[in-house]
N, C-alpha and C. Protein backbone atom coordinates (compact mmCIF):
# COMPACT_ATOMS: atom_id res chain seq x y z
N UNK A 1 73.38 128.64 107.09
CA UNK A 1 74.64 128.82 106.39
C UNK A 1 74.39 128.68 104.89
N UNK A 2 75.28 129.43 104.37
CA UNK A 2 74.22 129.26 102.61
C UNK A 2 75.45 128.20 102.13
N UNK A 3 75.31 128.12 100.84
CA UNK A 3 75.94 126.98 100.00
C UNK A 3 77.32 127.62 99.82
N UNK A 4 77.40 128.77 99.80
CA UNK A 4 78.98 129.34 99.45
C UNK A 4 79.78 128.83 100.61
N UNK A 5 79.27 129.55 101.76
CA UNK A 5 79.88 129.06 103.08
C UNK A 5 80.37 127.74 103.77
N UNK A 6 79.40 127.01 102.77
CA UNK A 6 79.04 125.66 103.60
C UNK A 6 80.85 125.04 102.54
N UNK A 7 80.38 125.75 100.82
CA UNK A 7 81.54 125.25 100.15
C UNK A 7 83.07 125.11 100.88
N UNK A 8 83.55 126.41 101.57
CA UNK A 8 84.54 127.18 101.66
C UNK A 8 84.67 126.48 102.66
N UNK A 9 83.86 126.32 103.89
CA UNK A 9 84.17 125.68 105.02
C UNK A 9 84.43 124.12 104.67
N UNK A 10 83.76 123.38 104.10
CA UNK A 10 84.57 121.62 103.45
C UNK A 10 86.09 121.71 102.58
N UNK A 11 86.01 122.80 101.87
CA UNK A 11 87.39 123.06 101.24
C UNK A 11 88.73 123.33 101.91
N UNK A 12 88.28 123.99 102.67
CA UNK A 12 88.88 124.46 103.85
C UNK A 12 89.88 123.60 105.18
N UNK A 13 88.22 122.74 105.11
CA UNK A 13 88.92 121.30 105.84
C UNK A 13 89.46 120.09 105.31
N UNK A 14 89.53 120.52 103.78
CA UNK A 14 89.88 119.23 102.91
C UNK A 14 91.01 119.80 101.72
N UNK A 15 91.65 120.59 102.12
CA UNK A 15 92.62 121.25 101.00
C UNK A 15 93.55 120.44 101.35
N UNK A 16 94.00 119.81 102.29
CA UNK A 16 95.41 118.79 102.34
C UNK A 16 95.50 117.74 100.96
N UNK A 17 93.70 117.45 101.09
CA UNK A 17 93.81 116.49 99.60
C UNK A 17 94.12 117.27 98.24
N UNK A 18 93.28 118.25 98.32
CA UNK A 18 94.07 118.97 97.30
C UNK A 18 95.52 119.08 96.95
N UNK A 19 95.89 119.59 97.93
CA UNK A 19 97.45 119.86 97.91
C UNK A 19 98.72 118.61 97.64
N UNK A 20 98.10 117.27 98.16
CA UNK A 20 98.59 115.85 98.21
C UNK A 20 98.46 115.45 96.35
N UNK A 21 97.20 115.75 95.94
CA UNK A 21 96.74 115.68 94.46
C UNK A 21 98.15 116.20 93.28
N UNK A 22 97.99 117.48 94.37
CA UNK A 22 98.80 118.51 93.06
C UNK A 22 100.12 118.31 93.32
N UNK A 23 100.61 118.18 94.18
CA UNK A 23 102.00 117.70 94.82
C UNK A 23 102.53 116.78 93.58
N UNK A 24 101.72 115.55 93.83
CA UNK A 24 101.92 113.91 92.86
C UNK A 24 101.75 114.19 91.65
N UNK A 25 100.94 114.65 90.83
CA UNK A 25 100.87 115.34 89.75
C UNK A 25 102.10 116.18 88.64
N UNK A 26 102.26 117.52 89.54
CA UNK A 26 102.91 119.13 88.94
C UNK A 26 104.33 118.50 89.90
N UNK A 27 105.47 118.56 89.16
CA UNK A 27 106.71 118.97 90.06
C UNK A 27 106.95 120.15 89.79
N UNK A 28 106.55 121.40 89.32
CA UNK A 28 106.47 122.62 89.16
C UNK A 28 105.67 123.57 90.51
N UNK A 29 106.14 124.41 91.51
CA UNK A 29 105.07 125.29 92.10
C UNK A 29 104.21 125.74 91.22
N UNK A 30 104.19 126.52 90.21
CA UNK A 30 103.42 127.65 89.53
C UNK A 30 102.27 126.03 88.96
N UNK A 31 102.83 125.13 88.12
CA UNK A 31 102.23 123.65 88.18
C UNK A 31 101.33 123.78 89.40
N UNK A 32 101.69 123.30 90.52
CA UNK A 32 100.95 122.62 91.61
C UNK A 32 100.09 123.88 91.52
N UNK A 33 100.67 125.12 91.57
CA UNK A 33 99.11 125.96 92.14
C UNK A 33 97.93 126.37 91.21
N UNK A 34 98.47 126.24 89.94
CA UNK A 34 97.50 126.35 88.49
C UNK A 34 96.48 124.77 89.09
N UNK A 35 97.18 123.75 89.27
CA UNK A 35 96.30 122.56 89.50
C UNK A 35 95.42 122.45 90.58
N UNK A 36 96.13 123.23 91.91
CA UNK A 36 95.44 123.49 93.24
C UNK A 36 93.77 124.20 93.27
N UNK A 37 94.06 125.27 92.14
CA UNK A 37 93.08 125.88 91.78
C UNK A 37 92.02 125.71 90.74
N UNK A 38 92.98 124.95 89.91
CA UNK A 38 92.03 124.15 88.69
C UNK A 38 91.03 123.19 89.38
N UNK A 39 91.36 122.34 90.56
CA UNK A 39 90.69 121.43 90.99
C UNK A 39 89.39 122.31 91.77
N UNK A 40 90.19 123.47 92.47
CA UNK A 40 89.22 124.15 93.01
C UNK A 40 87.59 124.45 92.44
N UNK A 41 88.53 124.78 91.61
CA UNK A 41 86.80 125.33 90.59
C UNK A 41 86.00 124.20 89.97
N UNK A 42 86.78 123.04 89.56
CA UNK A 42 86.10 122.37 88.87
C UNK A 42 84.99 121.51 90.50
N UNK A 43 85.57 121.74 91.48
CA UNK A 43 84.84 120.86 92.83
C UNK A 43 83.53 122.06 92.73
N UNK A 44 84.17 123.06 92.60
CA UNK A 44 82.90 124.45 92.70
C UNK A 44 81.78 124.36 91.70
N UNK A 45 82.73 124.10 90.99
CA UNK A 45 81.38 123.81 89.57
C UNK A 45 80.28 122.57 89.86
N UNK A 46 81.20 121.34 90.48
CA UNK A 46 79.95 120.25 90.21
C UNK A 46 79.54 120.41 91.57
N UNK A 47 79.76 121.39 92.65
CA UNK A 47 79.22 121.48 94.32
C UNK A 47 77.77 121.01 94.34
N UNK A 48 77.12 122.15 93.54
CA UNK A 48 75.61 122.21 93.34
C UNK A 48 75.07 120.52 93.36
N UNK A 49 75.93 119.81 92.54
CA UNK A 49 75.66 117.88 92.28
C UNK A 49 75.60 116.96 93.27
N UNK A 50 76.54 117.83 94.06
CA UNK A 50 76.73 117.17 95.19
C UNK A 50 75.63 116.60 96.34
N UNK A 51 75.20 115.39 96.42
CA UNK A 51 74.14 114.93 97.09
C UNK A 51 74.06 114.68 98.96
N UNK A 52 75.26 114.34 98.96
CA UNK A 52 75.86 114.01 100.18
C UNK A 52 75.81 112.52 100.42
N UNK A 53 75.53 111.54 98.93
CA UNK A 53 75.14 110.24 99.14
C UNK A 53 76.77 109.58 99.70
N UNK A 54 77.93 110.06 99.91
CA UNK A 54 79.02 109.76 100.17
C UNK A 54 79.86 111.26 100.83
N UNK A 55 80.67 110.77 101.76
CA UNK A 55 81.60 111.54 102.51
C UNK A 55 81.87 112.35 101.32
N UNK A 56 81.72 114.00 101.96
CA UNK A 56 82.33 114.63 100.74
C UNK A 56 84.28 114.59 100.36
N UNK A 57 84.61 114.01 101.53
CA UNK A 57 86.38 114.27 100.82
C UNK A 57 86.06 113.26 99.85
N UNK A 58 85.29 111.73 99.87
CA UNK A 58 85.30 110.82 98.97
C UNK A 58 85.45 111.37 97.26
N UNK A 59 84.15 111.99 97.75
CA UNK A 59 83.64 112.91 96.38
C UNK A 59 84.85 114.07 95.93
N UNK A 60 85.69 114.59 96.70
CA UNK A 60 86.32 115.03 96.28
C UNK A 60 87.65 114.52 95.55
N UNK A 61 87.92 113.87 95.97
CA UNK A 61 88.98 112.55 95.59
C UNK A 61 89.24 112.41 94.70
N UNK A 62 87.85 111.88 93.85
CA UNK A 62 87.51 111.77 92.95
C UNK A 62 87.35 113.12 91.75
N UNK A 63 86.98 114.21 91.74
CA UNK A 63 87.36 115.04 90.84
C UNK A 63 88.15 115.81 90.68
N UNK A 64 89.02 115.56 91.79
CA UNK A 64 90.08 116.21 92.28
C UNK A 64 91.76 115.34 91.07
N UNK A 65 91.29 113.66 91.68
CA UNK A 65 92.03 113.12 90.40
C UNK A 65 91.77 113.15 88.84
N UNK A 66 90.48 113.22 88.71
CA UNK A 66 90.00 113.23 87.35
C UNK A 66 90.50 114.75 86.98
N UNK A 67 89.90 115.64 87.39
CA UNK A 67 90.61 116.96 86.57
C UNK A 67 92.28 116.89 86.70
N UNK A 68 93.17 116.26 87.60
CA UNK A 68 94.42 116.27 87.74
C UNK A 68 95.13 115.66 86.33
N UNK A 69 94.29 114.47 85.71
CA UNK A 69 94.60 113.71 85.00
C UNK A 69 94.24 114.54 83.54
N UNK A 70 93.33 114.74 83.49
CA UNK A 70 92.97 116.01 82.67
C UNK A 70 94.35 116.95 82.39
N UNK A 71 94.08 117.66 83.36
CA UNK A 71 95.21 119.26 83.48
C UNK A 71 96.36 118.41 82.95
N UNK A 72 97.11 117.62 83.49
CA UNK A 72 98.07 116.73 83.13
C UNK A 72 98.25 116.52 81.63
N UNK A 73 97.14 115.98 81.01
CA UNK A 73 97.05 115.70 79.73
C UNK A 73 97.04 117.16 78.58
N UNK A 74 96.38 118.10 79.46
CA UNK A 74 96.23 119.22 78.65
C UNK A 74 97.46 119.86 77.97
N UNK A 75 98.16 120.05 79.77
CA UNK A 75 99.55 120.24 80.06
C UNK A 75 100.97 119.50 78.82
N UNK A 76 100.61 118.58 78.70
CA UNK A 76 101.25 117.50 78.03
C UNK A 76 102.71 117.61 78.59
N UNK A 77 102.61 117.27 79.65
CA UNK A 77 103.99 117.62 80.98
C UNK A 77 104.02 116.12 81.04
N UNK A 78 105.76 115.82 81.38
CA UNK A 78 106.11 114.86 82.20
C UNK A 78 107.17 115.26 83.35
N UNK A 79 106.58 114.95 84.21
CA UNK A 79 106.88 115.12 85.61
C UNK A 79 108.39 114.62 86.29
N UNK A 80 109.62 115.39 86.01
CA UNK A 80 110.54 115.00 86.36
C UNK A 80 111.31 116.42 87.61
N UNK A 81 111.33 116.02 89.10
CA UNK A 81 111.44 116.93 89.94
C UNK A 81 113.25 117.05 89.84
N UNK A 82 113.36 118.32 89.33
CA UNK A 82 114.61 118.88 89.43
C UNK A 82 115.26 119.28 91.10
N UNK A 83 114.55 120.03 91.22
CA UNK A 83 115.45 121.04 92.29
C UNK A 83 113.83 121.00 93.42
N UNK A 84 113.68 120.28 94.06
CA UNK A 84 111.80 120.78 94.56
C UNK A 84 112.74 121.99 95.78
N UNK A 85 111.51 122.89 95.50
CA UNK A 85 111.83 124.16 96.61
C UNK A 85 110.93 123.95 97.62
N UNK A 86 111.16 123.63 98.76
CA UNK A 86 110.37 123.43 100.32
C UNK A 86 110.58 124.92 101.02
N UNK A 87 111.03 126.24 100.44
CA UNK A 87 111.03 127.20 101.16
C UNK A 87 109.57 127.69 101.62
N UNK A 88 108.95 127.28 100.87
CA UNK A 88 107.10 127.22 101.37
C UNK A 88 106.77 126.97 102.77
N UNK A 89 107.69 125.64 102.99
CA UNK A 89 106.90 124.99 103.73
C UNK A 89 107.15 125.34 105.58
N UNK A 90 107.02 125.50 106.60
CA UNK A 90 106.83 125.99 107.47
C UNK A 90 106.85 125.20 109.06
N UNK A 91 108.36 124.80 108.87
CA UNK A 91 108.65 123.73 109.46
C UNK A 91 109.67 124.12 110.62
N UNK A 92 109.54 124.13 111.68
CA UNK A 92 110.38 124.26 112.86
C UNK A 92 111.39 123.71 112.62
N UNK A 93 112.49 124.36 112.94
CA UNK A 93 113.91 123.53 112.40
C UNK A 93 114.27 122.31 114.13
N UNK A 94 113.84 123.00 114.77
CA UNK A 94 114.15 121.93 116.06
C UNK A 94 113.48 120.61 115.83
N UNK A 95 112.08 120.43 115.03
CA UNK A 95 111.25 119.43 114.61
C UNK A 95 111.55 118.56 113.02
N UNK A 96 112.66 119.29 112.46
CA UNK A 96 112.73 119.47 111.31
C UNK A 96 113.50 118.08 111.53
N UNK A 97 112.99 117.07 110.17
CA UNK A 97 113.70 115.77 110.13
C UNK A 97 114.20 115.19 108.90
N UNK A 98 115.57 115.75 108.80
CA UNK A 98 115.80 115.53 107.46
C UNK A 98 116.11 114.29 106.50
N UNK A 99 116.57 113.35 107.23
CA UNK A 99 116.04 111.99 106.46
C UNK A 99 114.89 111.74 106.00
N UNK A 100 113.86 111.90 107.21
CA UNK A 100 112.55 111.89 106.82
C UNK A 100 112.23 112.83 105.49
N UNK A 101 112.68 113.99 104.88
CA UNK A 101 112.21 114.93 104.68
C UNK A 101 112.86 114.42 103.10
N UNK A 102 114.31 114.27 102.98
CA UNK A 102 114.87 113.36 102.00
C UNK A 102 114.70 112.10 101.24
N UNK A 103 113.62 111.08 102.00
CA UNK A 103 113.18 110.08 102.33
C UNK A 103 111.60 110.50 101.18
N UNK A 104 111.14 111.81 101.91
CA UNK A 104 109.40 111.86 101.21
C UNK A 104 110.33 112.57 99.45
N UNK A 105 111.28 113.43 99.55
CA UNK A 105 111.36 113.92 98.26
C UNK A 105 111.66 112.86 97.21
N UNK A 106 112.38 111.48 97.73
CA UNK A 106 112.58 110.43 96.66
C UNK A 106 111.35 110.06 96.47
N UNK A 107 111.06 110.03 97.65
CA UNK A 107 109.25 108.99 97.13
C UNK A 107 108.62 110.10 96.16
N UNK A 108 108.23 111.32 95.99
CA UNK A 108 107.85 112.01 95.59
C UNK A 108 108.36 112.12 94.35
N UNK A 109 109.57 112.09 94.03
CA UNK A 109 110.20 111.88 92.46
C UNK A 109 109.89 111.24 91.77
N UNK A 110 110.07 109.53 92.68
CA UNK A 110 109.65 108.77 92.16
C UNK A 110 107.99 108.28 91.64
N UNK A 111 106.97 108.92 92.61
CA UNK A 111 105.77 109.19 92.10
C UNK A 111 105.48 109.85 90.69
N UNK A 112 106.54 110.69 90.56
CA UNK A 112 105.95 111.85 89.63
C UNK A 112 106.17 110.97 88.27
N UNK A 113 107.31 110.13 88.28
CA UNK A 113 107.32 109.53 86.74
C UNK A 113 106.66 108.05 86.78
N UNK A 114 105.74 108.07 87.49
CA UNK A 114 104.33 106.98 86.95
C UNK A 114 103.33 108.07 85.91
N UNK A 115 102.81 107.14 85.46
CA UNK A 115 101.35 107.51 84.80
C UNK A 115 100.73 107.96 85.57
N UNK A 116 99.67 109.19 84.78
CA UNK A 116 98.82 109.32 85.75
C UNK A 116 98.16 108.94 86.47
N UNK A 117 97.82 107.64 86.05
CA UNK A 117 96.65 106.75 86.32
C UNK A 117 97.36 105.90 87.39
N UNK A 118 98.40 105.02 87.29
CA UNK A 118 99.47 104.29 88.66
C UNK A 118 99.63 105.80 89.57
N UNK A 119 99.36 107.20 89.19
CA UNK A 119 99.58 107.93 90.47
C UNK A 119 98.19 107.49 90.88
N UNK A 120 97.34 107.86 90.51
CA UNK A 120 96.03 107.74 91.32
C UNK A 120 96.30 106.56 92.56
N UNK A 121 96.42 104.95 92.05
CA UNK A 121 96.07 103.96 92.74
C UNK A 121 97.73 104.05 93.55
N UNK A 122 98.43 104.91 93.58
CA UNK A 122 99.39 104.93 94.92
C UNK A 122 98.85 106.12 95.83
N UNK A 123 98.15 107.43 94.88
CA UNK A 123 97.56 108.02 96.02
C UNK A 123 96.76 107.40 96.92
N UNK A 124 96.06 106.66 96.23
CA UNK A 124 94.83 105.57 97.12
C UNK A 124 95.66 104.83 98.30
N UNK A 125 96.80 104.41 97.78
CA UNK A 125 97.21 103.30 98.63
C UNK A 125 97.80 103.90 99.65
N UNK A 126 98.51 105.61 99.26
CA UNK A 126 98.96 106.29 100.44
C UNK A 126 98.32 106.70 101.75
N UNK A 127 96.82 106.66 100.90
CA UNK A 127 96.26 107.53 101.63
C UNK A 127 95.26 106.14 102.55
N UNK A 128 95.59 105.12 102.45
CA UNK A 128 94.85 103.83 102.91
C UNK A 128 93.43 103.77 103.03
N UNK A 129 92.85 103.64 101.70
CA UNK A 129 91.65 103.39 100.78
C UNK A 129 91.33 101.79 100.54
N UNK A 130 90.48 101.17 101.35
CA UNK A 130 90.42 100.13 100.93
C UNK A 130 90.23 99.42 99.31
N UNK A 131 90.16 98.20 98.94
CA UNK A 131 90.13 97.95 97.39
C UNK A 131 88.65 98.29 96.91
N UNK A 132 87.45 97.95 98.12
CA UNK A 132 86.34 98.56 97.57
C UNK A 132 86.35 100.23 96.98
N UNK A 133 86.87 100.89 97.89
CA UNK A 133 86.83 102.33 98.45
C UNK A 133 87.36 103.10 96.82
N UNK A 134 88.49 102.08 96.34
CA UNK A 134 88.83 102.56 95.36
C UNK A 134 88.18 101.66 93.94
N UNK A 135 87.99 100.92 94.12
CA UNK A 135 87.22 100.36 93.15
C UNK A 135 85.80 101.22 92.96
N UNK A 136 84.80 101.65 93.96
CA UNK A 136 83.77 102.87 93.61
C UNK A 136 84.18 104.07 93.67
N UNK A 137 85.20 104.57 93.53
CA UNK A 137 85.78 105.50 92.98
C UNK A 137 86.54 105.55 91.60
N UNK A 138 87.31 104.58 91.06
CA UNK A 138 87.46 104.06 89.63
C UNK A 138 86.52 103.88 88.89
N UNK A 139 85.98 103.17 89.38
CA UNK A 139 84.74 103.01 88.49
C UNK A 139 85.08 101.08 87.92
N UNK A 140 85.53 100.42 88.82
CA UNK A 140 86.20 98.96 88.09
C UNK A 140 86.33 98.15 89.18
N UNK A 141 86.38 96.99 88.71
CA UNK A 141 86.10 96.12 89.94
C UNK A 141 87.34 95.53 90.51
N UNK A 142 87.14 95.08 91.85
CA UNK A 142 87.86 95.29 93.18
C UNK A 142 89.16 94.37 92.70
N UNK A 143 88.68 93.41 91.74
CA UNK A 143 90.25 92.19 91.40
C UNK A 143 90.78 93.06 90.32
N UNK A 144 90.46 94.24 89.65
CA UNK A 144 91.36 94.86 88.89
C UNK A 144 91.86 95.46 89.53
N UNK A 145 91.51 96.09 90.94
CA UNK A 145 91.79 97.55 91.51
C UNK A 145 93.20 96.24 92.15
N UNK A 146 93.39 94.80 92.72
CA UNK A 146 94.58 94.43 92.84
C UNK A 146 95.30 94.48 91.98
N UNK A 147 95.25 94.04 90.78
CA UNK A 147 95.74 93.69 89.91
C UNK A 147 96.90 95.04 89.90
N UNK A 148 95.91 96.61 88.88
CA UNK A 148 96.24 97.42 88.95
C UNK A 148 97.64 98.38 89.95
N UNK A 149 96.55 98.16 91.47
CA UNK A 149 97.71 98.43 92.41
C UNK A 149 99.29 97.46 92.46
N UNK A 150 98.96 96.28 92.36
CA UNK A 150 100.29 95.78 92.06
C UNK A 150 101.10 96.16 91.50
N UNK A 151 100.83 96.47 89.76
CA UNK A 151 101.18 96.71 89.05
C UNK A 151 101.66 98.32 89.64
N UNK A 152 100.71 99.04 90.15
CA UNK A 152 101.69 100.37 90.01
C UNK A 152 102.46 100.35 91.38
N UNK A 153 102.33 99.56 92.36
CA UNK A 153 103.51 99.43 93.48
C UNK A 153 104.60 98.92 92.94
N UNK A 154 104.80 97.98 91.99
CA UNK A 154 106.26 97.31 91.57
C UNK A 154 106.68 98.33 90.67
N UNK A 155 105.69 99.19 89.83
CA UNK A 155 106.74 99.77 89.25
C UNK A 155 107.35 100.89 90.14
N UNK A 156 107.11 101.73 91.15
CA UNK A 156 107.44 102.49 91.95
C UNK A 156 108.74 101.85 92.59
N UNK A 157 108.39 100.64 92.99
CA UNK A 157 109.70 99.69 93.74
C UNK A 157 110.54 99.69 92.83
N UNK A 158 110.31 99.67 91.44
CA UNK A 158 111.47 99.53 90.33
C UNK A 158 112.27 100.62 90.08
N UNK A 159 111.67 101.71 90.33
CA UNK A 159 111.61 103.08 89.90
C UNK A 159 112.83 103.51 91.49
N UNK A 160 112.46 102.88 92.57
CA UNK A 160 112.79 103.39 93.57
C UNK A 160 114.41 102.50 93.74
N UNK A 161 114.21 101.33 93.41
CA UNK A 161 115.25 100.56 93.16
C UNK A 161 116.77 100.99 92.26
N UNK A 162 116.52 101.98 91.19
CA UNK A 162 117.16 102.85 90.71
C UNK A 162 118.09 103.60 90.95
N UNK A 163 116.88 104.41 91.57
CA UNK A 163 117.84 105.36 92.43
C UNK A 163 119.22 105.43 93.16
């Protein structure tokens, strides 16, 4: 299998993170998919780097938030979800659960007006990353990565408290 293939096929099986990335990030579609794809290329670009010394979603995680935070900054956007359009999304209405569904768009609002950086360590926490897991992925050690997460769970609770 050559390296293109091998790319397309991990991307393939790991675009949910993508999509979870750009979601928390862009409250814009045309946003999320400029970022969906921005991340794309920039994972394409450093592929070749890629050693396999760690799970590649790990590795992806990771430049997946760093260029997010980037694009973000480039962008010089702040993230406030007006109207989110779910006509995308592809949901059986017999399965369809709309509290639940009402329930993820607050959380999701409320994600979007953290920092970039408190998004990261709630993506982590969403996605249940231990404090090591995210501490060698930060790049900082494991009593900041509490510290930190605290800090960006209360403000979310504050944020959510609002509402």
């Amino acid at each position: 299998m050559t390296s293109q293939q091998e790319f397309i096929n991990k991307i393939e099986k790991h675009k949910g993170i993508i999509f979870k990335i750009s979601k928390m990030y862009m409250d814009d579609k045309d946003d999320r998919d400029d970022l969906f794809q921005e991340i794309t290329y920039q994972v394409w670009k450093a592929y070749p780097k890629f050693k396999g010394e760690s799970e590649f979603s790990t590795w992806l995680y990771r430049i997946a938030l760093n260029t997010s935070i980037i694009f973000l900054k480039s962008k010089k956007k702040r993230s406030f979800i007006a109207n989110e359009d779910f006509s995308n999304y592809k949901i059986i209405e017999d399965e369809y659960d709309h509290e639940k569904e009402e329930k993820l768009n607050k959380m999701y609002t409320a994600i979007n007006q953290l920092s970039p950086i408190d998004k990261a360590f709630i993506f982590y926490y969403l996605e249940d990353f231990s404090g090591r897991e995210i501490a060698e992925q930060m790049g900082i050690s494991e009593g900041n990565v509490r510290v930190k997460m605290n800090r960006a769970k209360n403000k979310l609770k504050e944020i959510l408290s609002n509402k």
